[in-house]
PDB file of N, CA and C in Angstrom:
ATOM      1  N   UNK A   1       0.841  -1.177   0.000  1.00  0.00           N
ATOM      2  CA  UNK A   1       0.000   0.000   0.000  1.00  0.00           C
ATOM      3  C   UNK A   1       0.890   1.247   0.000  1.00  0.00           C
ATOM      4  N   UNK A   2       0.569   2.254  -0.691  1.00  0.00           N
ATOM      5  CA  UNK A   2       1.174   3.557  -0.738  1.00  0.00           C
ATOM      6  C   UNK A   2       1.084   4.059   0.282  1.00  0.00           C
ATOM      7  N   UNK A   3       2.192   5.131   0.535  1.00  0.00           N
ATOM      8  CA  UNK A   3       1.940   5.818   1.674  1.00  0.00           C
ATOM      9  C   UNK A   3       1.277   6.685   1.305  1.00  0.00           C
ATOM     10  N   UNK A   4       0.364   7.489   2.039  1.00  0.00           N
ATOM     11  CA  UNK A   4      -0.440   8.837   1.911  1.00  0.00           C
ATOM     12  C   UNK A   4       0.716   9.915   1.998  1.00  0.00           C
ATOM     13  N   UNK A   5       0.834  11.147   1.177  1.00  0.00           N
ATOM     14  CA  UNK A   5       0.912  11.932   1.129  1.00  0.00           C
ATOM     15  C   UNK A   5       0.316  13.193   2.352  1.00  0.00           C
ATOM     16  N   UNK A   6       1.405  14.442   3.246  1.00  0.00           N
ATOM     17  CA  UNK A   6       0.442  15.020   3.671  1.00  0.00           C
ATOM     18  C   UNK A   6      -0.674  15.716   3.563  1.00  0.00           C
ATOM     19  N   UNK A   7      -0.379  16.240   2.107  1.00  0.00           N
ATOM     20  CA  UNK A   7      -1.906  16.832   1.602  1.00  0.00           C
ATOM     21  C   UNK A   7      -3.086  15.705   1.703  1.00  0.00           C
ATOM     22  N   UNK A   8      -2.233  14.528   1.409  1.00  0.00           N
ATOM     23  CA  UNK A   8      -4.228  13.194   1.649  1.00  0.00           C
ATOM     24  C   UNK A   8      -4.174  12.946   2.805  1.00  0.00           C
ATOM     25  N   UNK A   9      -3.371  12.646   4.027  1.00  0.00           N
ATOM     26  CA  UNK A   9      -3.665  12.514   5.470  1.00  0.00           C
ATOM     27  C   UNK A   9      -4.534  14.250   5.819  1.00  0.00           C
ATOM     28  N   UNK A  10      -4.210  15.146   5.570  1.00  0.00           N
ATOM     29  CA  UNK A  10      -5.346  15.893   6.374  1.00  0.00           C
ATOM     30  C   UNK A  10      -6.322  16.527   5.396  1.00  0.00           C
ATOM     31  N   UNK A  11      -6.417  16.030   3.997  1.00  0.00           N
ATOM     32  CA  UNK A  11      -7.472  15.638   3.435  1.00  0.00           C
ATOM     33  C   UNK A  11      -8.295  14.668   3.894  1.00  0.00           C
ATOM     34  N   UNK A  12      -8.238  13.702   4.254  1.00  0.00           N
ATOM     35  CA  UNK A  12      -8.822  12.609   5.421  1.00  0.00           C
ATOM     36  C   UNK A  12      -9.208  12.927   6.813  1.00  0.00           C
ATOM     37  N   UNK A  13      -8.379  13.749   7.674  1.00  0.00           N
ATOM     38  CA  UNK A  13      -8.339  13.992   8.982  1.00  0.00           C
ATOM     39  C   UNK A  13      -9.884  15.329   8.663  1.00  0.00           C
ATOM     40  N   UNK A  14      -9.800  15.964   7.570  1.00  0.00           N
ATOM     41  CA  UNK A  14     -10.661  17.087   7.767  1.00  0.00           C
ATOM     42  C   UNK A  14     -11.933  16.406   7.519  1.00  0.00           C
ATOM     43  N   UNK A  15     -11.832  15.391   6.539  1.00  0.00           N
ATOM     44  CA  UNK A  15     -13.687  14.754   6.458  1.00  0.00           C
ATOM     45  C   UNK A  15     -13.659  14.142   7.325  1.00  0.00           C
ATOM     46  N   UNK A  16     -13.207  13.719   8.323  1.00  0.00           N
ATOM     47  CA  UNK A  16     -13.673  12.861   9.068  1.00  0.00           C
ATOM     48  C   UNK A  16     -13.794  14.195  10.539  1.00  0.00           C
ATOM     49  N   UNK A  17     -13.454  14.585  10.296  1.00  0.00           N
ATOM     50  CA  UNK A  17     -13.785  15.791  11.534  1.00  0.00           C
ATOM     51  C   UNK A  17     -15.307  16.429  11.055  1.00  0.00           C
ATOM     52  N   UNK A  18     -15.164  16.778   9.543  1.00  0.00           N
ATOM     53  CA  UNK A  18     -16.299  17.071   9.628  1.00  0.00           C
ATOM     54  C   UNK A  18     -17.745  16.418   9.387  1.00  0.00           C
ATOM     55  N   UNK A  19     -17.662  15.005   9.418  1.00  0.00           N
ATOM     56  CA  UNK A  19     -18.967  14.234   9.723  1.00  0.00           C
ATOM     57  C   UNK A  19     -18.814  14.276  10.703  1.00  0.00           C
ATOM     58  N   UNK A  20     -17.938  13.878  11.873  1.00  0.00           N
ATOM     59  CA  UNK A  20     -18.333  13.390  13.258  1.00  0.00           C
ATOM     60  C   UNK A  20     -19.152  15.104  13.601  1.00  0.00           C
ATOM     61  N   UNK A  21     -18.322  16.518  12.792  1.00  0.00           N
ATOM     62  CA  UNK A  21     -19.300  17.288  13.446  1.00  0.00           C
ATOM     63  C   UNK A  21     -20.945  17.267  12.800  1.00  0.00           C
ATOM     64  N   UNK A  22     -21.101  16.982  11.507  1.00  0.00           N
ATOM     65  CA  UNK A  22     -22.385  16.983  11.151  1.00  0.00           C
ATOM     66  C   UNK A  22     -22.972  15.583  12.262  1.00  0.00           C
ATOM     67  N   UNK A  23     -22.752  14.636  12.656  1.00  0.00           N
ATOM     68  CA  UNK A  23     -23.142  13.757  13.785  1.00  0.00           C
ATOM     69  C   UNK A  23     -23.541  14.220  14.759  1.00  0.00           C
ATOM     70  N   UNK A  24     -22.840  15.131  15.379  1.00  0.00           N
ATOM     71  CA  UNK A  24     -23.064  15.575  16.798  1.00  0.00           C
ATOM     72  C   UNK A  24     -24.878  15.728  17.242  1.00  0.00           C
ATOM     73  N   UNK A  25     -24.609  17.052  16.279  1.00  0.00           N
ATOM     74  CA  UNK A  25     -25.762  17.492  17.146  1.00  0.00           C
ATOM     75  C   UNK A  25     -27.245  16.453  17.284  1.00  0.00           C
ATOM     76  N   UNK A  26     -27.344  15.275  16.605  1.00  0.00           N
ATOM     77  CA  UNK A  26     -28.290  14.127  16.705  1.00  0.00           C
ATOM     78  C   UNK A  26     -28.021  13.645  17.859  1.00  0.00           C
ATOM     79  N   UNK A  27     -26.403  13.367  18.490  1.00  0.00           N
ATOM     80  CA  UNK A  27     -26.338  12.664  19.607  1.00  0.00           C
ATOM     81  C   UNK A  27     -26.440  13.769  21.056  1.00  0.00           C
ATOM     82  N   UNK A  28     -26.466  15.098  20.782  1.00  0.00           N
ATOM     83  CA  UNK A  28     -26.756  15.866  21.294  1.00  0.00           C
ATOM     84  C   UNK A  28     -27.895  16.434  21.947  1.00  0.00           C
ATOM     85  N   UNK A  29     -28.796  16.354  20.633  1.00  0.00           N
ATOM     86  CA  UNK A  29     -30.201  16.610  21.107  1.00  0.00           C
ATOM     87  C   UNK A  29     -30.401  15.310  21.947  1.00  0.00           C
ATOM     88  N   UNK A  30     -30.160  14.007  22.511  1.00  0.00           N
ATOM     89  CA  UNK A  30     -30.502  13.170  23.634  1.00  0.00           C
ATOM     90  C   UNK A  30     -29.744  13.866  24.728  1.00  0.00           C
ATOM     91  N   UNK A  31     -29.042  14.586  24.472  1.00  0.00           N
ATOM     92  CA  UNK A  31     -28.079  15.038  25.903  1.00  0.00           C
ATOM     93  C   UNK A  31     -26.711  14.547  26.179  1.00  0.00           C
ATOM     94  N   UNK A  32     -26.015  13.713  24.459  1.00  0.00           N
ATOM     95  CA  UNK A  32     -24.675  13.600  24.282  1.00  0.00           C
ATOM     96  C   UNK A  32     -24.199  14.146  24.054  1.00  0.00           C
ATOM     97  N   UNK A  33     -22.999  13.649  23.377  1.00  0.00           N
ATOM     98  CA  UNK A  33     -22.189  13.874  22.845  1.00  0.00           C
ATOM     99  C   UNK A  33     -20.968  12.745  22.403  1.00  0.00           C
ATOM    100  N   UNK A  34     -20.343  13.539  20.848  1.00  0.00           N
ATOM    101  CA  UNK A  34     -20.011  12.390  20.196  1.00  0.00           C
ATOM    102  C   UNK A  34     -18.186  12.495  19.880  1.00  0.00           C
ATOM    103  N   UNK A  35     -17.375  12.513  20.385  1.00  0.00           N
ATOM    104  CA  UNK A  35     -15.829  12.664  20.315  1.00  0.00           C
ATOM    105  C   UNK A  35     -14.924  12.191  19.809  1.00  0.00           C
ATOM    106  N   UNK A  36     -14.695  12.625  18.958  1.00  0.00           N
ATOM    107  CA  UNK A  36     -13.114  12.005  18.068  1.00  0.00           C
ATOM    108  C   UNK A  36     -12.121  12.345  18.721  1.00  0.00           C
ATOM    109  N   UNK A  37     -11.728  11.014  18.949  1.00  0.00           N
ATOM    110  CA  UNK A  37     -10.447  10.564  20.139  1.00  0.00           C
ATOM    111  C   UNK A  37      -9.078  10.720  19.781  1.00  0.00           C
ATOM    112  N   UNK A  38      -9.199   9.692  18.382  1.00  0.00           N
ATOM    113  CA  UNK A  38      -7.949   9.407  17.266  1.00  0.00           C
ATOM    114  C   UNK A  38      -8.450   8.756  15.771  1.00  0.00           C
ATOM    115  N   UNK A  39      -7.576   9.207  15.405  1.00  0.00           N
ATOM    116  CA  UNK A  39      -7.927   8.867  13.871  1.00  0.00           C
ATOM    117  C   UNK A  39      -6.433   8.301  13.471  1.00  0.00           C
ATOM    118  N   UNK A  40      -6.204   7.181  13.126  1.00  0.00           N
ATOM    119  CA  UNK A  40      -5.150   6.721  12.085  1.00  0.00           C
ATOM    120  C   UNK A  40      -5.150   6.686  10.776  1.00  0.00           C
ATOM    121  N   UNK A  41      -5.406   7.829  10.089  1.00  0.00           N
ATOM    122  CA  UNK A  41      -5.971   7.308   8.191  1.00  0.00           C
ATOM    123  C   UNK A  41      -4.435   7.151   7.777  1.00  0.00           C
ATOM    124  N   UNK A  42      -3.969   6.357   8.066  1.00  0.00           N
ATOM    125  CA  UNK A  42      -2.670   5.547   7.527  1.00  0.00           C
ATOM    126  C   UNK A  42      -3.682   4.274   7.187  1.00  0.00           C
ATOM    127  N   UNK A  43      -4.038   3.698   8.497  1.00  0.00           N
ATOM    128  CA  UNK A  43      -4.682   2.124   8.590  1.00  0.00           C
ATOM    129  C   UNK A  43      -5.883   2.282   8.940  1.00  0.00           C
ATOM    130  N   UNK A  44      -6.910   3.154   8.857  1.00  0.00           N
ATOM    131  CA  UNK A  44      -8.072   3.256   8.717  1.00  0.00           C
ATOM    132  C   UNK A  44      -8.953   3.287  10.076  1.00  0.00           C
ATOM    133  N   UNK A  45      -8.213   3.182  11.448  1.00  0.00           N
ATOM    134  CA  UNK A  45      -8.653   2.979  12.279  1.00  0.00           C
ATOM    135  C   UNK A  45      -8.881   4.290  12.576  1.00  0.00           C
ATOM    136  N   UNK A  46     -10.443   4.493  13.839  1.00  0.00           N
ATOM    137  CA  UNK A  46     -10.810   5.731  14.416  1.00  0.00           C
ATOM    138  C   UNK A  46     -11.384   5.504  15.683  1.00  0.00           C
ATOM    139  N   UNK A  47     -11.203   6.082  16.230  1.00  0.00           N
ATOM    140  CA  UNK A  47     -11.563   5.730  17.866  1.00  0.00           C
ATOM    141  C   UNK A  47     -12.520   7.089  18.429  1.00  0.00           C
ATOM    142  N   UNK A  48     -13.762   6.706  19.125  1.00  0.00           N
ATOM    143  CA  UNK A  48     -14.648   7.735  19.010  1.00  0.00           C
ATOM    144  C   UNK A  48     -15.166   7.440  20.463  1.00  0.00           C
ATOM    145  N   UNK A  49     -15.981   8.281  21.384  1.00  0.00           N
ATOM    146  CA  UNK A  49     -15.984   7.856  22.435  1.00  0.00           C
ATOM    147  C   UNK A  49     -17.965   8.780  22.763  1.00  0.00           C
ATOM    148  N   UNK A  50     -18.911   8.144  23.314  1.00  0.00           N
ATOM    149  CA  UNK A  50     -20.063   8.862  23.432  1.00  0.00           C
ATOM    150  C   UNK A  50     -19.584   9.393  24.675  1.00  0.00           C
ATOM    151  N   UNK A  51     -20.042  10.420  25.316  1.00  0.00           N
ATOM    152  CA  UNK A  51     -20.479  11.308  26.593  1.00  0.00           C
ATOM    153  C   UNK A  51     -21.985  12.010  27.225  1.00  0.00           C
ATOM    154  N   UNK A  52     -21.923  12.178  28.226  1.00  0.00           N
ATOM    155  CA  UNK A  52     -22.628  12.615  28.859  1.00  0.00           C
ATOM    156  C   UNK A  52     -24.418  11.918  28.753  1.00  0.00           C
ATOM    157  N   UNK A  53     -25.343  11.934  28.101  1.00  0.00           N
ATOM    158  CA  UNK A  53     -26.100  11.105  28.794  1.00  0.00           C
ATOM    159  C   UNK A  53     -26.351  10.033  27.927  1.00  0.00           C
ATOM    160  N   UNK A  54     -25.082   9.899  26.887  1.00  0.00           N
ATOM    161  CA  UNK A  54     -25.073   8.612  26.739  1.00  0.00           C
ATOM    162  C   UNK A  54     -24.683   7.465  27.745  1.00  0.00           C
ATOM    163  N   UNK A  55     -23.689   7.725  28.480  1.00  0.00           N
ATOM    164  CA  UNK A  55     -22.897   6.942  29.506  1.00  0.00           C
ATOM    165  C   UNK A  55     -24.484   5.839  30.285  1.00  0.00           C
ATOM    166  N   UNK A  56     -25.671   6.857  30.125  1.00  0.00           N
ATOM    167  CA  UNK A  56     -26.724   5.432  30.992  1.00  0.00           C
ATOM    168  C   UNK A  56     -27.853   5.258  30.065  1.00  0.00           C
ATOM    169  N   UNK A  57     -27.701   5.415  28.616  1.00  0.00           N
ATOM    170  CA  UNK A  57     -28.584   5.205  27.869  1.00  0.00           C
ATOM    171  C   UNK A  57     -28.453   3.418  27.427  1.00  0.00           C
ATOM    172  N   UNK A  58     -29.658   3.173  27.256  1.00  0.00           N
ATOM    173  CA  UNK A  58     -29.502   1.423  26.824  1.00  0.00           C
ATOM    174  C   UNK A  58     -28.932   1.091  25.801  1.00  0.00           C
ATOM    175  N   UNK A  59     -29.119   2.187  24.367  1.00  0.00           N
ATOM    176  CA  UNK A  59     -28.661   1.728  23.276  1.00  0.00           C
ATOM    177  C   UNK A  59     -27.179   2.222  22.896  1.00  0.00           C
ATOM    178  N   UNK A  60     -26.967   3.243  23.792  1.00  0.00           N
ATOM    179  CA  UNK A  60     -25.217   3.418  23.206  1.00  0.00           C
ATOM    180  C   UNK A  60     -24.487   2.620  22.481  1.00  0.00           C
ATOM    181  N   UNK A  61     -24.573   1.447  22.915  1.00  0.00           N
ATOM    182  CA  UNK A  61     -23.990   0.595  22.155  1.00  0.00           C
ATOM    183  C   UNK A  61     -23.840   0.003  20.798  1.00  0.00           C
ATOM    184  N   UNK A  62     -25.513   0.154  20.144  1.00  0.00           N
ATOM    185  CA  UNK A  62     -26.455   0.305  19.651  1.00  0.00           C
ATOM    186  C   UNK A  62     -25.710   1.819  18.507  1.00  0.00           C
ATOM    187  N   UNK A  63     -25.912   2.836  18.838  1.00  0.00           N
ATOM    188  CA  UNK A  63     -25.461   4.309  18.543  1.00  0.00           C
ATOM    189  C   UNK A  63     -24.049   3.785  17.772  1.00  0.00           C
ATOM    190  N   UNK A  64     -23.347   3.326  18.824  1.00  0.00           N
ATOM    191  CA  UNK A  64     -21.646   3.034  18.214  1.00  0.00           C
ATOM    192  C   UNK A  64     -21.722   2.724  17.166  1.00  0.00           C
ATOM    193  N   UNK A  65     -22.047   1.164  17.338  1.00  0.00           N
ATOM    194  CA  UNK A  65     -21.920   0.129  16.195  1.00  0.00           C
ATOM    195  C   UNK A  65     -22.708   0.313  15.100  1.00  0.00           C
ATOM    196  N   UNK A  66     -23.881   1.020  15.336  1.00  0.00           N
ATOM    197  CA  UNK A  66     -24.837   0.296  14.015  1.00  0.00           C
ATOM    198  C   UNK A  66     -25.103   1.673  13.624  1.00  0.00           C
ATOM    199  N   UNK A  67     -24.803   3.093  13.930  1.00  0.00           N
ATOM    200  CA  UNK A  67     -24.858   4.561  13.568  1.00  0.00           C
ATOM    201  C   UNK A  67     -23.310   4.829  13.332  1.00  0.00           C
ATOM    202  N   UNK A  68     -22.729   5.471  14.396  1.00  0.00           N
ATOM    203  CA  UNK A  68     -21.585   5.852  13.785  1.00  0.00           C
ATOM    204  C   UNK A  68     -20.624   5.547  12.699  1.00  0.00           C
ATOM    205  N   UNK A  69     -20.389   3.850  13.091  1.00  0.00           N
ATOM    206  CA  UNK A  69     -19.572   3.228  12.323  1.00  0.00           C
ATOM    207  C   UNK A  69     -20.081   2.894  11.233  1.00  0.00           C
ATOM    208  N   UNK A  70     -21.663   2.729  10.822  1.00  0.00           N
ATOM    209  CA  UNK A  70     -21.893   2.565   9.625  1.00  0.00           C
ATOM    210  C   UNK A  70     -21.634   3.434   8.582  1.00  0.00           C
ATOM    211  N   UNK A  71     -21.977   5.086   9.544  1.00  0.00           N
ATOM    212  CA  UNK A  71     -21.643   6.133   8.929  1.00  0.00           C
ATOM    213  C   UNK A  71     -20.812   6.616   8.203  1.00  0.00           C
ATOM    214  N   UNK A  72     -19.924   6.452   9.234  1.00  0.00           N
ATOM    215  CA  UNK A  72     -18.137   6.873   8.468  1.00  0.00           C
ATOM    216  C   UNK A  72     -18.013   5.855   7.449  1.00  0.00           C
ATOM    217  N   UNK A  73     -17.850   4.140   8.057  1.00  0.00           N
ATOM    218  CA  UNK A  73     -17.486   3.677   6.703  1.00  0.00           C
ATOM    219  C   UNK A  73     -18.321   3.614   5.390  1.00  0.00           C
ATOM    220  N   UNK A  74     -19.755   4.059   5.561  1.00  0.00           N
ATOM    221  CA  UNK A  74     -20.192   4.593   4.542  1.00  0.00           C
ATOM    222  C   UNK A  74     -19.522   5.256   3.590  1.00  0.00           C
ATOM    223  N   UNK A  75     -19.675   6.685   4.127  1.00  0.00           N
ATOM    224  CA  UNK A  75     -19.266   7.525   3.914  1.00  0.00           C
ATOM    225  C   UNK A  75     -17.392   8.502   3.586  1.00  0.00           C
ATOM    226  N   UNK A  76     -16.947   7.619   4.082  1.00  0.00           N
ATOM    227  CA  UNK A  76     -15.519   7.449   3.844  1.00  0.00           C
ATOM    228  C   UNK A  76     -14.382   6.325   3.770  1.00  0.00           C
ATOM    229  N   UNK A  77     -14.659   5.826   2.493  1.00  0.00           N
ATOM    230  CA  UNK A  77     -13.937   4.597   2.320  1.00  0.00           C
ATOM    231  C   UNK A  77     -12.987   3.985   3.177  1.00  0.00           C
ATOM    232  N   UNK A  78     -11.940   5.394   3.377  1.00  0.00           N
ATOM    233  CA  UNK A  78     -10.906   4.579   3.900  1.00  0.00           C
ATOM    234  C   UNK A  78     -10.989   4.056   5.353  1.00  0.00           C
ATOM    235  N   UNK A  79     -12.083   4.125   6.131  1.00  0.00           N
ATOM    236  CA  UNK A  79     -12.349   3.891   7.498  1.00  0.00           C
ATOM    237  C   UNK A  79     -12.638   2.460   7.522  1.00  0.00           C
ATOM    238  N   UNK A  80     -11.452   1.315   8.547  1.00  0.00           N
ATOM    239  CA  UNK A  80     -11.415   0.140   8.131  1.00  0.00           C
ATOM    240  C   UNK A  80     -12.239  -0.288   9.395  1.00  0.00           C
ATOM    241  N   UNK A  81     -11.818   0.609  10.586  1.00  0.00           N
ATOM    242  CA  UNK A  81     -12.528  -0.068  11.697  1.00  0.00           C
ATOM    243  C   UNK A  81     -12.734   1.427  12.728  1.00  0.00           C
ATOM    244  N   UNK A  82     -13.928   1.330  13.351  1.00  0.00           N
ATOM    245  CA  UNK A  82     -14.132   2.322  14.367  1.00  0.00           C
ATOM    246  C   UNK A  82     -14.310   1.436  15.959  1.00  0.00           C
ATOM    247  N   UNK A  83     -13.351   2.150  16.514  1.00  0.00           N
ATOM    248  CA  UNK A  83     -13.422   1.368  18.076  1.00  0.00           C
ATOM    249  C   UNK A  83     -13.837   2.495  18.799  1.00  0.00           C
ATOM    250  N   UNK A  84     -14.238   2.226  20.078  1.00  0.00           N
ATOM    251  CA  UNK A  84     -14.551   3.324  20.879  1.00  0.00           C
ATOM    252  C   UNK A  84     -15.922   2.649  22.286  1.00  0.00           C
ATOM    253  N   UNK A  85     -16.214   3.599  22.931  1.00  0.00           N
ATOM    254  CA  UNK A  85     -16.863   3.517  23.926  1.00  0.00           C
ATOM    255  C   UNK A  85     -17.578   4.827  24.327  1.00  0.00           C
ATOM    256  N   UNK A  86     -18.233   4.252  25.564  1.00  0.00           N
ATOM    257  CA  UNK A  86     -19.038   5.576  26.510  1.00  0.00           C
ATOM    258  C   UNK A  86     -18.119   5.903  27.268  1.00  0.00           C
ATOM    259  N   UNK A  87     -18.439   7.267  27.392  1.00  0.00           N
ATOM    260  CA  UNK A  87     -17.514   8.050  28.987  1.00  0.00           C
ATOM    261  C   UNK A  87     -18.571   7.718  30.482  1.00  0.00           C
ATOM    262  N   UNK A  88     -17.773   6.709  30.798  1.00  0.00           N
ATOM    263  CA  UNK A  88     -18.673   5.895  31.943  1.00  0.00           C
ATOM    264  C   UNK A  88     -18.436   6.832  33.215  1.00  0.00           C
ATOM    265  N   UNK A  89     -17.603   7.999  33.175  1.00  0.00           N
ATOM    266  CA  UNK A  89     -17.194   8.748  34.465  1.00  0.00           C
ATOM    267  C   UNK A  89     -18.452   9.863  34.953  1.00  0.00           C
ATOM    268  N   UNK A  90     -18.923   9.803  34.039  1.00  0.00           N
ATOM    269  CA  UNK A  90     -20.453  11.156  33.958  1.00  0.00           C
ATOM    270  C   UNK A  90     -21.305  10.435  35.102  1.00  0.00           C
ATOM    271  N   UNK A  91     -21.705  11.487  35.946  1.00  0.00           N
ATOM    272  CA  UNK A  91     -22.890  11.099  36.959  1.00  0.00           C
ATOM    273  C   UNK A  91     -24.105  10.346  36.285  1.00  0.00           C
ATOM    274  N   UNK A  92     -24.199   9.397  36.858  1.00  0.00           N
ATOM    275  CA  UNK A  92     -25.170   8.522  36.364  1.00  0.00           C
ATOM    276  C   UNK A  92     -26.733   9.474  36.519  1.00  0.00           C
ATOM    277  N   UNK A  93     -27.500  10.172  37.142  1.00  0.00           N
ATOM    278  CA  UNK A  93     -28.307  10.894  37.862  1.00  0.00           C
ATOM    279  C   UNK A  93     -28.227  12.225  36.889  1.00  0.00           C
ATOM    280  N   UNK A  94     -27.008  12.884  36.601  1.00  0.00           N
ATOM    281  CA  UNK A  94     -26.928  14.162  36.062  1.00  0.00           C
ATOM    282  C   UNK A  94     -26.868  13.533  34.294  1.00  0.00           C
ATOM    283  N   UNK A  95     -26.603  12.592  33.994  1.00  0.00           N
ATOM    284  CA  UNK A  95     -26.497  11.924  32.671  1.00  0.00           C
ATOM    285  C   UNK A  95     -27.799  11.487  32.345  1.00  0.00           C
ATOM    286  N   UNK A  96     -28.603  10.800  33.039  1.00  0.00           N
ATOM    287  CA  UNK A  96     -30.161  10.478  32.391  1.00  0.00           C
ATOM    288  C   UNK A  96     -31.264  11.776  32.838  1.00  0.00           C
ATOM    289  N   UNK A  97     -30.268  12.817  33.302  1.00  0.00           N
ATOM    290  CA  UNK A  97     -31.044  13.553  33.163  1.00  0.00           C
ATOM    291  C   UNK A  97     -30.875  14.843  32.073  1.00  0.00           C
ATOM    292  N   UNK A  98     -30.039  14.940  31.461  1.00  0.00           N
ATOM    293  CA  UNK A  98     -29.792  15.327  30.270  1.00  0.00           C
ATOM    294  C   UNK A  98     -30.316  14.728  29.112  1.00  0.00           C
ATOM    295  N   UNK A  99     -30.808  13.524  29.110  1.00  0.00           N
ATOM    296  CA  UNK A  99     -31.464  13.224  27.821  1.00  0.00           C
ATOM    297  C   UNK A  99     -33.139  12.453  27.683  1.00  0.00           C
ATOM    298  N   UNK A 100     -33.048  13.362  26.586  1.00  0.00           N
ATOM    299  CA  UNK A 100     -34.583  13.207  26.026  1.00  0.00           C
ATOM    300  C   UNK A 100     -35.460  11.946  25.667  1.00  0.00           C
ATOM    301  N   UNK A 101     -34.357  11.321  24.811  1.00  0.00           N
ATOM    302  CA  UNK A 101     -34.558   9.879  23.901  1.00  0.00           C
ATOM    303  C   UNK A 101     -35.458  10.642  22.885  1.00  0.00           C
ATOM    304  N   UNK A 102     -35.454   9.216  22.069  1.00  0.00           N
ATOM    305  CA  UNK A 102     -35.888   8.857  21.729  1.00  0.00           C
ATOM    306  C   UNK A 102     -35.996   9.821  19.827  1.00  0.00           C
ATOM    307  N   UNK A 103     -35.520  10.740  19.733  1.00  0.00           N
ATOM    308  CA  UNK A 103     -35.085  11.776  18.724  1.00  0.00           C
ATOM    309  C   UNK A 103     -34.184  10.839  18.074  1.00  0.00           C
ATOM    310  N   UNK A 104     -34.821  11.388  16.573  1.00  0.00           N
ATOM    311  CA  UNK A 104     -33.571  10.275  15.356  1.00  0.00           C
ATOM    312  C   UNK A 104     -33.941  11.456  14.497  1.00  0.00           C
ATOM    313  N   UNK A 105     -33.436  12.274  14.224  1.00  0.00           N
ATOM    314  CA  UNK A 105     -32.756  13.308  13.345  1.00  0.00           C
ATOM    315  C   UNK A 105     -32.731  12.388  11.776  1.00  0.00           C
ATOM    316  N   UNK A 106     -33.917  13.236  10.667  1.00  0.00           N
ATOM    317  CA  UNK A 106     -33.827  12.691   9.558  1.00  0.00           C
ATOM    318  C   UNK A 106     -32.874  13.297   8.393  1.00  0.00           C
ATOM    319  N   UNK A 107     -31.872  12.623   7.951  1.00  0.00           N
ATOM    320  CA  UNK A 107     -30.915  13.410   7.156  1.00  0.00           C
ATOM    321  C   UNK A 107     -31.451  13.785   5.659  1.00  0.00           C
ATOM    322  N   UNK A 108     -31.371  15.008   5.402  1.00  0.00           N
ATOM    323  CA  UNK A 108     -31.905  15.473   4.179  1.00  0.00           C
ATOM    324  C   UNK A 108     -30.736  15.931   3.752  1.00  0.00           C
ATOM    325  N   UNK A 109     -30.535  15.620   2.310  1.00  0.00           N
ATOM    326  CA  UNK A 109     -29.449  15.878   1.746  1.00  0.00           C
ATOM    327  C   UNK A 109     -29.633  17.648   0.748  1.00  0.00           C
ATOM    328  N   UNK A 110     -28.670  18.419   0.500  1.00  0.00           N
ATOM    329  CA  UNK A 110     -29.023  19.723   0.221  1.00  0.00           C
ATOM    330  C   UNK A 110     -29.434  19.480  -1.147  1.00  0.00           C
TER     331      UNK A 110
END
């Protein structure tokens, strides 16, 4: 495999910053939030982490796997694998009480 060039590593680093920000505010309106941790676009790996009232929501897990990660690698080929988790340190009490549920933000394309 070629190496990337720096003009294509932060050609990469910038789309992928800017879906996780078009993401946000969906995981937001429940009272998350959605964080890019690390990104390797050498080897495709990205590490993303939910917060705040995701940490006691049931489906986070759910959110990770079957939203985010479908997303990106949708949406940006070179994404081989997304790892990541909840920020389990958030008050459990102040975290389900930040979110709404149940909001799924319909994407309309311009």
């Amino acid at each position: 495999m070629p190496e990337l060039t720096d003009a294509e590593r932060e050609s990469r680093l910038r789309a992928l910053r800017d879906l996780i920000e078009l993401m946000r505010p969906a995981v937001q309106a429940d009272g998350g939030d959605l964080v890019l941790v690390r990104a390797d676009v050498e080897s495709g790996v990205v590490e993303v982490e939910l917060q705040g009232a995701c940490s006691s929501c049931a489906i986070s897990t759910d959110t990770l796997q079957g939203g985010v990660t479908r997303i990106l690698q949708d949406r940006l080929a070179w994404v081989t694998d997304v790892v990541g988790g909840v920020d389990d340190s958030f008050d459990l009490e102040a975290s389900m009480a930040l979110g709404t549920g149940g909001y799924v933000p319909r994407y309309r394309p311009r």
